[in-house]
Protein backbone atom coordinates (compact mmCIF):
# COMPACT_ATOMS: atom_id res chain seq x y z
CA UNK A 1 -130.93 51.78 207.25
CA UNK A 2 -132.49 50.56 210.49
CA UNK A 3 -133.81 53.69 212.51
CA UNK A 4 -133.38 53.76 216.33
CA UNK A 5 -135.66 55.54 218.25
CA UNK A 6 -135.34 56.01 222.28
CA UNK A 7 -137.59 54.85 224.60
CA UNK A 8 -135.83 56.99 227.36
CA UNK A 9 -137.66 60.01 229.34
CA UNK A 10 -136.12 63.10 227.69
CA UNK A 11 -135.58 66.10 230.04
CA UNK A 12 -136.20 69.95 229.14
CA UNK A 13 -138.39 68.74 226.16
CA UNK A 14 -140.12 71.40 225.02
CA UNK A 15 -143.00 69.36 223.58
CA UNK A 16 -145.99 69.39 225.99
CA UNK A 17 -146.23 66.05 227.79
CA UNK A 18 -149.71 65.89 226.00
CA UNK A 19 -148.33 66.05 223.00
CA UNK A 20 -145.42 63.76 223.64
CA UNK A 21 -147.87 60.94 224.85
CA UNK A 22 -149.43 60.94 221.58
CA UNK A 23 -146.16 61.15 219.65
CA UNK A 24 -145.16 58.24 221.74
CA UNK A 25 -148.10 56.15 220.89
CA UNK A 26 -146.67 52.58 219.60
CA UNK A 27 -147.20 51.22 216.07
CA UNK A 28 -149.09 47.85 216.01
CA UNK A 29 -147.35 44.53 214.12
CA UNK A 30 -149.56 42.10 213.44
CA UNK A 31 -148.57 38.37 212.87
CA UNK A 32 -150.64 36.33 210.38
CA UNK A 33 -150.32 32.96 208.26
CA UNK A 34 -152.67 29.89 208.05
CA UNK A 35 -152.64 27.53 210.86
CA UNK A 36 -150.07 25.37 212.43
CA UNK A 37 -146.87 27.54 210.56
CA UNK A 38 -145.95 28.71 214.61
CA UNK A 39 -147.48 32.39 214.71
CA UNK A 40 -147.95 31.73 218.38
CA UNK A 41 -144.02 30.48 218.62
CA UNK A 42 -142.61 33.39 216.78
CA UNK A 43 -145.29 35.69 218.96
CA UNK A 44 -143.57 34.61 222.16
CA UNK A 45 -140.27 34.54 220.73
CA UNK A 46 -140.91 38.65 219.67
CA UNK A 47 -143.10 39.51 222.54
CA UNK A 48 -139.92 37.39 224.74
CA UNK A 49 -142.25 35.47 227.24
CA UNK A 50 -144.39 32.71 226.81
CA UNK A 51 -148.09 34.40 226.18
CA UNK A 52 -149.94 32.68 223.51
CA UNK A 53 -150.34 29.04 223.59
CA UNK A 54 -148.60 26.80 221.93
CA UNK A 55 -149.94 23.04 220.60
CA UNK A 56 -149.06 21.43 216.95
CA UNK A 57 -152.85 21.16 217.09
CA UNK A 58 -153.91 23.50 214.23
CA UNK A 59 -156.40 26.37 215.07
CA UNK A 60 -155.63 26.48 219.19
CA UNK A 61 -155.03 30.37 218.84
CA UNK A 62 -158.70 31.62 217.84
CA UNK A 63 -158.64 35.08 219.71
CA UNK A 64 -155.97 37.81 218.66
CA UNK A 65 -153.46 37.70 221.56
CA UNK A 66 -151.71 41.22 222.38
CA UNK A 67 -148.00 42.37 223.72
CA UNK A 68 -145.89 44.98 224.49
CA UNK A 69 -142.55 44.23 222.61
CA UNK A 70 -139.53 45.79 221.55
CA UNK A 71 -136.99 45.78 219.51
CA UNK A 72 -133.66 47.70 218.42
CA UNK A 73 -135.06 50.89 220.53
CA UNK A 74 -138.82 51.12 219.04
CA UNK A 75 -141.35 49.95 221.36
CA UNK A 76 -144.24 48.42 219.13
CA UNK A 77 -148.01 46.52 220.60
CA UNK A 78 -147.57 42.84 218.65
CA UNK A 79 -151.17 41.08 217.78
CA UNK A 80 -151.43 37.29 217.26
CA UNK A 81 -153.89 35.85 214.90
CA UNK A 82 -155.43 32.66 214.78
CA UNK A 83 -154.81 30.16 211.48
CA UNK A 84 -156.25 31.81 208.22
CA UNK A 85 -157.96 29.71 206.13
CA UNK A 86 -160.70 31.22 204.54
CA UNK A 87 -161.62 28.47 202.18
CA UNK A 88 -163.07 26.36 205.28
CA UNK A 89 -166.30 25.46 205.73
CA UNK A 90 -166.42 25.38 209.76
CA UNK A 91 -167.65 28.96 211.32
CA UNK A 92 -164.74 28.90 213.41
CA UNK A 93 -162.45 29.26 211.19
CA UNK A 94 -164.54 31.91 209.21
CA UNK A 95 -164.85 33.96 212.28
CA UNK A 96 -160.86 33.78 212.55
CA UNK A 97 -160.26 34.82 208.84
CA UNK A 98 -162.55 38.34 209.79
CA UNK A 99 -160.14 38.87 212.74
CA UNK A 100 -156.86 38.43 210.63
CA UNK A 101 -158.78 40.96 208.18
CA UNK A 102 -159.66 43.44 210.80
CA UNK A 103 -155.84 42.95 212.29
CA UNK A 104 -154.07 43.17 208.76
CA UNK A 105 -156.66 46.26 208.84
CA UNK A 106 -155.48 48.03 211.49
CA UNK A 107 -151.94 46.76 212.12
CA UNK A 108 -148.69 49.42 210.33
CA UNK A 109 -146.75 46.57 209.45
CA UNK A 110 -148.28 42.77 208.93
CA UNK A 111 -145.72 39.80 209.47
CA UNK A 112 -146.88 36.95 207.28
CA UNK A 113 -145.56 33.61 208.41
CA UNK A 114 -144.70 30.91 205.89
CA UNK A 115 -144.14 27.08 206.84
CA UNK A 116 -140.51 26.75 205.29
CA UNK A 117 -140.28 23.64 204.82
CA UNK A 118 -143.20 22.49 202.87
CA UNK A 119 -144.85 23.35 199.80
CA UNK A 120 -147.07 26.44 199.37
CA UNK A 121 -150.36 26.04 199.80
CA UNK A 122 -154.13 28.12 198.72
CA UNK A 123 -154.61 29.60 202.02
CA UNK A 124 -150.48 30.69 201.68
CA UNK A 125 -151.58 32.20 198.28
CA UNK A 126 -154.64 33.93 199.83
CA UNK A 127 -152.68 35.32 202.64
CA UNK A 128 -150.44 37.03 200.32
CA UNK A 129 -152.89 37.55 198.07
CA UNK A 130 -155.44 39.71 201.26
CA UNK A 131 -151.60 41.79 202.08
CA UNK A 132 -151.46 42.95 198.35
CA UNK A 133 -154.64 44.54 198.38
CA UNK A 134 -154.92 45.72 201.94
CA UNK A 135 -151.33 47.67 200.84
CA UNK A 136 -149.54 47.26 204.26
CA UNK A 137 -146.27 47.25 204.46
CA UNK A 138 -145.69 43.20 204.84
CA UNK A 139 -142.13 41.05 205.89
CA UNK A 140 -142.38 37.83 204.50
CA UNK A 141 -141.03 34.95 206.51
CA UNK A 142 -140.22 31.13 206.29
CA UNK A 143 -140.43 29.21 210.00
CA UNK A 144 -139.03 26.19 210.80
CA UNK A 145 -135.50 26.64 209.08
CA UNK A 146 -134.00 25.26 212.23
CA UNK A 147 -130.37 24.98 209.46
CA UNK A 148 -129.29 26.71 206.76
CA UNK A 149 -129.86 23.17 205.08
CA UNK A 150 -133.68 24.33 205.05
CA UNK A 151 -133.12 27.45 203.60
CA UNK A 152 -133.36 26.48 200.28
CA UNK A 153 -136.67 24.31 200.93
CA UNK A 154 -137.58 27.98 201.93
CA UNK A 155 -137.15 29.61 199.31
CA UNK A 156 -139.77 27.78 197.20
CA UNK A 157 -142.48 30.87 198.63
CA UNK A 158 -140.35 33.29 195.93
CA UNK A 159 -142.89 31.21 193.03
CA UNK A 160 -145.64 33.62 195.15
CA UNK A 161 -143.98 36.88 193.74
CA UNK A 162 -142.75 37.81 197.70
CA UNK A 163 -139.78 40.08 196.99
CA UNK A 164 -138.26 39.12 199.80
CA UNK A 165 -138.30 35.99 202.40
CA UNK A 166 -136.45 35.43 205.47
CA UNK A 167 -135.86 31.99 206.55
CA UNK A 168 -136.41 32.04 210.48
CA UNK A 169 -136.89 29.51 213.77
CA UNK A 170 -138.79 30.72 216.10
CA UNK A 171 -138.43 28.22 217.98
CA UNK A 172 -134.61 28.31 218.09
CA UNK A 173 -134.60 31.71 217.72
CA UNK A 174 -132.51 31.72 214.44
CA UNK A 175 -132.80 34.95 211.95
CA UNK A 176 -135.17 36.45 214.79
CA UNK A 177 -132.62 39.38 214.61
CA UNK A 178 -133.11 40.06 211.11
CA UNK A 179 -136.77 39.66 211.52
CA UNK A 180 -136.40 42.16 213.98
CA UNK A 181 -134.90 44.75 211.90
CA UNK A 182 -137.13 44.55 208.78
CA UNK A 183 -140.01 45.42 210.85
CA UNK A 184 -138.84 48.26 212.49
CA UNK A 185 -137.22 49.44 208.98
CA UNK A 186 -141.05 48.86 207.78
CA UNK A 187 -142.60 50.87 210.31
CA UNK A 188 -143.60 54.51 209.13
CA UNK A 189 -142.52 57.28 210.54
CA UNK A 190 -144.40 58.63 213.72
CA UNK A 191 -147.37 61.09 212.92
CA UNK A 192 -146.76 64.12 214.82
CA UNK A 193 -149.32 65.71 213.28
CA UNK A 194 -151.78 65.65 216.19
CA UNK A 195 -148.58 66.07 218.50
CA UNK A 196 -148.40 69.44 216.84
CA UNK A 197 -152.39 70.26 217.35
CA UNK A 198 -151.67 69.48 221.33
CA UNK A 199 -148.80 71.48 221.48
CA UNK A 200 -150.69 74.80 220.14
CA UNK A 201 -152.95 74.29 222.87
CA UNK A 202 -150.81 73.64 225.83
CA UNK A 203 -150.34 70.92 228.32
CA UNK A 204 -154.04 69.56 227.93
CA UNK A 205 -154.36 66.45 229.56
CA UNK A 206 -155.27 63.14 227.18
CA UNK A 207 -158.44 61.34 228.88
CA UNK A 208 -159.69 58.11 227.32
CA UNK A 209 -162.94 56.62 227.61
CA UNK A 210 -163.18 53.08 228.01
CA UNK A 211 -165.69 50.45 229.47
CA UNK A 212 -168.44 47.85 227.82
CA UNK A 213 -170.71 48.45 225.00
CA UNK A 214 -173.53 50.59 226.41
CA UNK A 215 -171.44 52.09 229.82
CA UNK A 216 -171.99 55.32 228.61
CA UNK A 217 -169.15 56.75 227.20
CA UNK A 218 -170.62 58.56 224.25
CA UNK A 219 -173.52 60.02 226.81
CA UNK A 220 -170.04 61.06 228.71
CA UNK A 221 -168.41 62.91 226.20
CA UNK A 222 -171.66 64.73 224.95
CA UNK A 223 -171.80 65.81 228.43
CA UNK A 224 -168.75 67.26 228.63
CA UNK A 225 -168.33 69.00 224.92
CA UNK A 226 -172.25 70.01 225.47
CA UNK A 227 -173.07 68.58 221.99
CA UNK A 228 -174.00 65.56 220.58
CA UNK A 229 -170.31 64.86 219.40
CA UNK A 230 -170.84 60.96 219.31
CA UNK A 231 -174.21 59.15 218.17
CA UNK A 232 -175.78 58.03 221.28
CA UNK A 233 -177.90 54.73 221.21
CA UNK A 234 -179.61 52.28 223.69
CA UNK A 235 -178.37 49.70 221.26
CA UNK A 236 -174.29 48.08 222.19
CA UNK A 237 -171.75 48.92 219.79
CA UNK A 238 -172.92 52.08 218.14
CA UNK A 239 -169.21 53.55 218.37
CA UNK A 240 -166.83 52.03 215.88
CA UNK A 241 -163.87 54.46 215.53
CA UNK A 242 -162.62 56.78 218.30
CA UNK A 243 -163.68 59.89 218.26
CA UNK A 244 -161.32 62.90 219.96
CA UNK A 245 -162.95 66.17 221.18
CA UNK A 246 -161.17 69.53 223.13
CA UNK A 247 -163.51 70.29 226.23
CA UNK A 248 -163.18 72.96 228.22
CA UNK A 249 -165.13 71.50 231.39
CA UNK A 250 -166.11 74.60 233.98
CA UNK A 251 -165.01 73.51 237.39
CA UNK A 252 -166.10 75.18 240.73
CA UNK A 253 -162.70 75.26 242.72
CA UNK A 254 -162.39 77.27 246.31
CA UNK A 255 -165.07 79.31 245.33
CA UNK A 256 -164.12 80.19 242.19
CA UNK A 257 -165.14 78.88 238.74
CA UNK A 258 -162.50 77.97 235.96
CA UNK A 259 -162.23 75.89 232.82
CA UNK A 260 -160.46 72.47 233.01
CA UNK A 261 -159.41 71.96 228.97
CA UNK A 262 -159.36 68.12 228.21
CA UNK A 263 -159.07 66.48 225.17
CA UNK A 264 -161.21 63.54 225.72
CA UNK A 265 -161.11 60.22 223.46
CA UNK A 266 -164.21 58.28 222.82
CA UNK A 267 -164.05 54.54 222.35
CA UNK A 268 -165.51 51.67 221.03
CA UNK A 269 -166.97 49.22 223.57
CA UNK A 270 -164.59 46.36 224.49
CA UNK A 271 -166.34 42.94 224.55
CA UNK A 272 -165.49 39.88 225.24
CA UNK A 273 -163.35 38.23 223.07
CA UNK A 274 -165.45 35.40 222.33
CA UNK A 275 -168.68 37.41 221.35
CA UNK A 276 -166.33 39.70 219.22
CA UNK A 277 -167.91 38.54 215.69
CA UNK A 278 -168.05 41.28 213.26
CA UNK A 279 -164.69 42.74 211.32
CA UNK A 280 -165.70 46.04 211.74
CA UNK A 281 -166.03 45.33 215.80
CA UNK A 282 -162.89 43.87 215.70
CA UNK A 283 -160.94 46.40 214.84
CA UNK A 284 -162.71 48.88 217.15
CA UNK A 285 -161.51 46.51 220.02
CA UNK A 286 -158.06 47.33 218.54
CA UNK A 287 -158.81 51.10 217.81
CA UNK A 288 -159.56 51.50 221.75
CA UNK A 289 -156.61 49.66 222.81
CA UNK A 290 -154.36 52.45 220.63
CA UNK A 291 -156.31 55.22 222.39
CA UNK A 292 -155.44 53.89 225.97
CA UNK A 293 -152.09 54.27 224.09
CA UNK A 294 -152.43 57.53 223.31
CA UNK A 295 -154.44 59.02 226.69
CA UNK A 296 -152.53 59.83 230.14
CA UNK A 297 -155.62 59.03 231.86
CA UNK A 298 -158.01 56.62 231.17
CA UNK A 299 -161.72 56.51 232.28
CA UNK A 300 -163.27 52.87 232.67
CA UNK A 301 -166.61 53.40 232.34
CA UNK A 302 -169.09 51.03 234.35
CA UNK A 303 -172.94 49.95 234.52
CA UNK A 304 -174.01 50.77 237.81
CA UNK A 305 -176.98 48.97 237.56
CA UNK A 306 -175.37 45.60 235.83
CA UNK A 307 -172.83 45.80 237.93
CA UNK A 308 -168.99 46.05 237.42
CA UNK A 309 -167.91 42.42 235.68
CA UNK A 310 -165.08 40.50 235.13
CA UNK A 311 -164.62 42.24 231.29
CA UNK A 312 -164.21 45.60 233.41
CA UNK A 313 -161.32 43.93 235.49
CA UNK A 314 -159.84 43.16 232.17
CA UNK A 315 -160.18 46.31 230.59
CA UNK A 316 -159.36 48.36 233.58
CA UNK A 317 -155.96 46.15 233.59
CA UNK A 318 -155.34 46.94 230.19
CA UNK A 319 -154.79 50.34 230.99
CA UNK A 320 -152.66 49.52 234.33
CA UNK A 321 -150.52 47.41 232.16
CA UNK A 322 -149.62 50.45 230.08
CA UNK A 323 -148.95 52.65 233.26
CA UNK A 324 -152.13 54.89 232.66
CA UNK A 325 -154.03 56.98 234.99
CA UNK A 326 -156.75 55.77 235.85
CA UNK A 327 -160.25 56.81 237.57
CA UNK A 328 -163.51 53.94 237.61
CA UNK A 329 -166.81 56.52 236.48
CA UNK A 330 -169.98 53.97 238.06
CA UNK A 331 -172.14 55.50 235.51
CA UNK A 332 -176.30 55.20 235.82
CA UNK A 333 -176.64 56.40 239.07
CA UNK A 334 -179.83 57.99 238.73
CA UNK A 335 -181.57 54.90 238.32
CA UNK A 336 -180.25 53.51 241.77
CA UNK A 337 -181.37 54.50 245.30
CA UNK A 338 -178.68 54.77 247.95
CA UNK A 339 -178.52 51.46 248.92
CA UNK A 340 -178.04 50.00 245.86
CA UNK A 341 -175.49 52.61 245.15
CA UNK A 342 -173.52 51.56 248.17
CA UNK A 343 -173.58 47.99 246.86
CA UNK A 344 -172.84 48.50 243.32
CA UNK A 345 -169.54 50.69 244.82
CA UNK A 346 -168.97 47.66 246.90
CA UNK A 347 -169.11 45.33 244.34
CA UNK A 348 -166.79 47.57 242.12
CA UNK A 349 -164.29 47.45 244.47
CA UNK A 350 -164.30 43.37 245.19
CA UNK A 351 -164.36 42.88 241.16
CA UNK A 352 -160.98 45.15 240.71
CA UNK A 353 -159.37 44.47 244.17
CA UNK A 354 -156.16 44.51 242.11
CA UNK A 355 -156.53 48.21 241.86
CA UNK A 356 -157.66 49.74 245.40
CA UNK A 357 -155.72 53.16 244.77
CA UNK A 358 -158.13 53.34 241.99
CA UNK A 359 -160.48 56.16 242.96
CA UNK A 360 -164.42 55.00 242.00
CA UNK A 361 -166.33 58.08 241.36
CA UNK A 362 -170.42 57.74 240.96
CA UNK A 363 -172.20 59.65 238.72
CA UNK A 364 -175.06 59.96 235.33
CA UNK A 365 -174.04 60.81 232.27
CA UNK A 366 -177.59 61.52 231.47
CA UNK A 367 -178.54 63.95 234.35
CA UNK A 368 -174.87 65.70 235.04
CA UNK A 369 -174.55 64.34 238.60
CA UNK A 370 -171.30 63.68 239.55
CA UNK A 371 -169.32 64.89 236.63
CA UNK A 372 -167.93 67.83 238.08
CA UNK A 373 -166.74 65.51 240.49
CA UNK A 374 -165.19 62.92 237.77
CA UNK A 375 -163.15 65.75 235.93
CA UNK A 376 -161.83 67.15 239.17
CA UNK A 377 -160.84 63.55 240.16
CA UNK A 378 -159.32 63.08 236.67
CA UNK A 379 -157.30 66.77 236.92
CA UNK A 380 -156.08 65.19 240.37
CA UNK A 381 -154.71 61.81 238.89
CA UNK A 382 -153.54 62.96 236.02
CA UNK A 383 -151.14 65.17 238.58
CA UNK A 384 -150.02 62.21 240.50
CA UNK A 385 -149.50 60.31 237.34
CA UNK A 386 -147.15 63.52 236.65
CA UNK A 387 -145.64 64.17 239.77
CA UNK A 388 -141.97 63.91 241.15
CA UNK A 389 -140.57 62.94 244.74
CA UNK A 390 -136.88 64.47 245.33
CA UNK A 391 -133.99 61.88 245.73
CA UNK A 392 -133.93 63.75 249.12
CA UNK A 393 -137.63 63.18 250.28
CA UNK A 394 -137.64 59.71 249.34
CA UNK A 395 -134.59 58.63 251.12
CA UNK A 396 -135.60 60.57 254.25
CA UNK A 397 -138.60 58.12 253.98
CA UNK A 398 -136.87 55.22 253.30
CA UNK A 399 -134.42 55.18 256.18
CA UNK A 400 -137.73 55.20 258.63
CA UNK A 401 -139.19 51.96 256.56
CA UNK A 402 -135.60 50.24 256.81
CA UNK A 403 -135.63 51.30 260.79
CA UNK A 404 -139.79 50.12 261.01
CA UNK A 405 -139.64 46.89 259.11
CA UNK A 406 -135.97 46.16 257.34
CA UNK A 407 -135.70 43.09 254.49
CA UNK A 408 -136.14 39.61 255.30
CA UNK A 409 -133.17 37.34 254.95
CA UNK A 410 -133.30 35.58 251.64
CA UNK A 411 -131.49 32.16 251.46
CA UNK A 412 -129.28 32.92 253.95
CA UNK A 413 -128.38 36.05 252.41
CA UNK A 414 -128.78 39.58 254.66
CA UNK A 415 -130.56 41.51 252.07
CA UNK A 416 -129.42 45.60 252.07
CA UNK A 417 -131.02 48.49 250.66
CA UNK A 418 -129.08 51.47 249.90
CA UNK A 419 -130.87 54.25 248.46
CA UNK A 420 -134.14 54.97 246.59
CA UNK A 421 -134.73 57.66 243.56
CA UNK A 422 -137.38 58.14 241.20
CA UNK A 423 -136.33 57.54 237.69
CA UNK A 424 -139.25 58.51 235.90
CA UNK A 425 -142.98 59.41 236.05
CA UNK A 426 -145.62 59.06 233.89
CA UNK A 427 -146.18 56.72 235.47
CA UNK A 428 -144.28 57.05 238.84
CA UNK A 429 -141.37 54.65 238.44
CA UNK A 430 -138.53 54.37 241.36
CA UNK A 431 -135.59 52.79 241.36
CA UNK A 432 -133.78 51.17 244.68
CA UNK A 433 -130.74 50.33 245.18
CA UNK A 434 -129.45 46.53 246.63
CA UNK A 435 -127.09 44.35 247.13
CA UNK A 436 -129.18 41.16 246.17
CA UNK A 437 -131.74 42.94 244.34
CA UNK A 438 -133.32 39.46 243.14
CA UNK A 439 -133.54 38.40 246.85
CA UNK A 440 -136.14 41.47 247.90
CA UNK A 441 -138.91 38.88 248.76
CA UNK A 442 -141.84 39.63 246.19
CA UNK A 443 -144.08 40.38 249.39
CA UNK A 444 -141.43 42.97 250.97
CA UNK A 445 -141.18 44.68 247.15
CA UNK A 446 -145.17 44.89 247.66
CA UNK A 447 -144.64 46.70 250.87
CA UNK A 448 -142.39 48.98 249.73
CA UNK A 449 -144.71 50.14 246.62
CA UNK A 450 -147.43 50.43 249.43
CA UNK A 451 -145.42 52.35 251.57
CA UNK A 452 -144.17 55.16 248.87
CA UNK A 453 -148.06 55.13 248.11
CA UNK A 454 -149.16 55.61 251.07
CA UNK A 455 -146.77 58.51 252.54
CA UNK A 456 -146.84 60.14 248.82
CA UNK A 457 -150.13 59.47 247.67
CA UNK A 458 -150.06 58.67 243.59
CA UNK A 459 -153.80 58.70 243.73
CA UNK A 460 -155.03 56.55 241.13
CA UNK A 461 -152.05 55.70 238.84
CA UNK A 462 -149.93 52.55 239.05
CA UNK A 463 -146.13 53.03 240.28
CA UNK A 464 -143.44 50.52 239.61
CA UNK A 465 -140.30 49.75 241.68
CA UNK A 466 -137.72 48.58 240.13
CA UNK A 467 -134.47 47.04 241.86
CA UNK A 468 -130.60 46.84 241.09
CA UNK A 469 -127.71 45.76 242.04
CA UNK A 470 -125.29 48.36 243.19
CA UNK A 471 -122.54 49.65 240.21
CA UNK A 472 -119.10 48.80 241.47
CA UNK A 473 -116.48 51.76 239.72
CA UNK A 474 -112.86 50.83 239.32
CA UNK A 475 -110.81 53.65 240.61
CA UNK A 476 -108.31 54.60 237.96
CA UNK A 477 -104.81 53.09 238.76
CA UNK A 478 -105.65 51.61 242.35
CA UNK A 479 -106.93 48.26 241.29
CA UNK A 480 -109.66 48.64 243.94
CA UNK A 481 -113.30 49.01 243.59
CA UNK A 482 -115.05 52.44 245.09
């Protein structure tokens, strides 16, 4: 029986919103099968946009490829793999078979992808072979059964002992339904294990710690616990699984001093995905992407002296993606004089221009400076990310934008905007109300985001607007629309 789980905000929960953020955390599918059997197709076709590449050149997917998808209410994070064949020769394709190992390692539920309509081959039989042992739950299916006159071409994979097999097209989208449902009837049941921990301890804010090898993160969190909770080395990569730890951070507030309780997850560093080599480094690049599930705030961790790069960008809009908090920590300070504090700051905020409500704090793991200031700033966005606006504040505001700068005229087409509400939060989402709601030029929808930032403030967490057409009610017996 296929179990539906909403992905709508629930009101007078009585679970902690700590608690609920790590209940809510999404399982992870991953999609395997040697190359050319269209992995990438059926990726895009699941994920429902065009994000990996596709080629009938064999082997163009090398790096995992991530997305948010969802189906039949349950919101899972798909991987793509690149082509398994382990019996090659060529290091590429060895480095590939250690990333479909670490995925199948990591993932809840592995999708193994068959080519229908040709014989089985070793690297099929491996594949299988690699899901016995690794004991995942696995859904077997057969691509490229564009008919049903393919199906039994598809069928030959039973001779592989698969209990089941689902003849699919992702290209044409055929049997994509079923597929649908046997993963999320594979998926385990949600650990609330931890949810349960969180609750016992109140509504303690979720901070994740995320950055480069070598940013500091581990010096971070021994910091803040006072302890050396995570091995601390000058050498990249020392963390490989995420480590979670309650701190109770004392914070000097209007003169008085208090504990701030966080529960603060330590991560692996996030490389690029070329120089990601190892297995064991591979999955840790997945095991940090599950805690940025998990946190309300995350932390992006930065060199000072290197610099902020173009890997931070990336990272940093992992964690916008997801609708995370987020606060940039330009770690190393100490080793910097003024100046070149100034222009690593500067340089921070060119490199993630994409996120200028992000609030950059500087600071040294090593010495303390600063990190009084970071938890403070973190206590302050994790509010925003919180925080309401009343249907009643927000339309007050939004009849002064409509009298200061109204809609442009879209294809002829007088544009009207009728009211404004906030739907949700965590992260801030609003909703407003148009006539034409796909004519709102893409640059007037950017002022209006800046605008509700800018009167409401949302320090350091990403808000979405949203816009729809206006509901038209029949009136009962008039024949008339209200």
């Amino acid at each position: 029986m296929t179990r539906h789980r909403s992905n709508s905000p629930m009101r007078d929960d009585p679970m902690p919103a700590s608690a609920r953020a790590h209940a809510a955390a999404r399982p992870l599918v991953a999609i395997v099968g040697r190359p050319n059997v269209g992995k990438s197709t059926l990726f895009n076709r699941l994920a429902g946009a065009k994000i990996a590449i596709v080629h009938d050149q064999p082997g163009v997917t090398r790096d995992r490829n991530y997305a948010d998808a969802f189906a039949r209410g349950v919101e899972y994070l798909l991987v793509d793999t690149g082509g398994f064949d382990p019996g090659s020769d060529d290091p590429m394709r060895q480095g590939i078979a250690r990333h479909v190992s670490a995925a199948i390692a990591e993932a809840d539920v592995v999708v193994c992808v068959l080519d229908g309509t040709v014989d089985v081959t070793p690297a099929d039989r491996e594949a299988v072979r690699l899901l016995r042992q690794s004991d995942k739950p696995a859904v077997y299916v057969a691509n490229k059964a564009d008919s049903p006159a393919v199906d039994a071409l598809a069928f030959d994979a039973y001779r592989l002992g698969i209990p089941q097999i689902l003849p699919i097209s992702a290209l044409h989208g055929r049997g994509i339904a079923q597929l649908e449902e046997a993963i999320v009837d594979a998926l385990p049941e949600p650990d609330t294990s931890a949810g349960d921990e969180l609750a016992a301890l109140g509504d303690v804010p979720r901070i994740a710690l995320i950055g480069r090898p070598n940013a500091g993160k581990s010096s971070l969190l021994n910091r803040l616990v006072g302890e050396e909770r995570s091995l601390v080395d000058a050498r990249p990569g020392t963390t490989r699984d995420t480590v979670d730890a309650l701190v109770r951070f004392p914070l000097k507030r209007d003169g008085e001093t208090s504990e701030i309780p966080l529960v603060v997850l330590d991560t692996a560093g996030i490389r690029k995905k070329a120089k990601v080599e190892e297995p064991v480094e591979a999955a840790s690049v997945l095991r940090a992407i599950r805690a940025i599930e998990r946190a309300e705030v995350v932390v992006l961790m930065c060199d000072a002296v290197e610099g902020v790069a173009e890997q931070d960008a990336k990272i940093l809009g992992l964690a916008v993606d997801r609708g995370r908090g987020v606060v940039v920590a330009l770690n190393k300070g100490d080793l910097l004089d003024a100046k070149a504090a100034a222009k690593a700051e500067e340089r921070a905020r060119e490199t993630l221009s994409f996120a200028p409500w992000a609030p950059i704090v500087k600071m040294s793991a090593k010495t303390g400076r600063g990190v009084g200031t970071l938890v403070a700033t973190i206590a302050r966005v994790r509010e925003a990310w919180a925080a309401r606006v009343t249907t009643g504040e927000l339309n007050r505001f939004f009849e002064e934008v409509l009298a200061t700068h109204p809609p442009p005229t879209m294809g002829g087409k007088a544009t009207r905007l009728y009211f404004v509400t906030q739907a949700e939060s965590r992260p801030p989402t609003f909703v407003v109300v148009a006539n034409e709601p796909e004519h709102v030029h893409f640059s007037y929808q950017r002022y209006i985001q800046n605008s509700i930032r800018k009167r409401f403030g949302f320090d350091g967490t990403p808000i979405r607007v949203r816009y729809r057409a206006k509901r038209k009610r029949a009136l009962a017996g008039s024949g008339r629309d209200d």
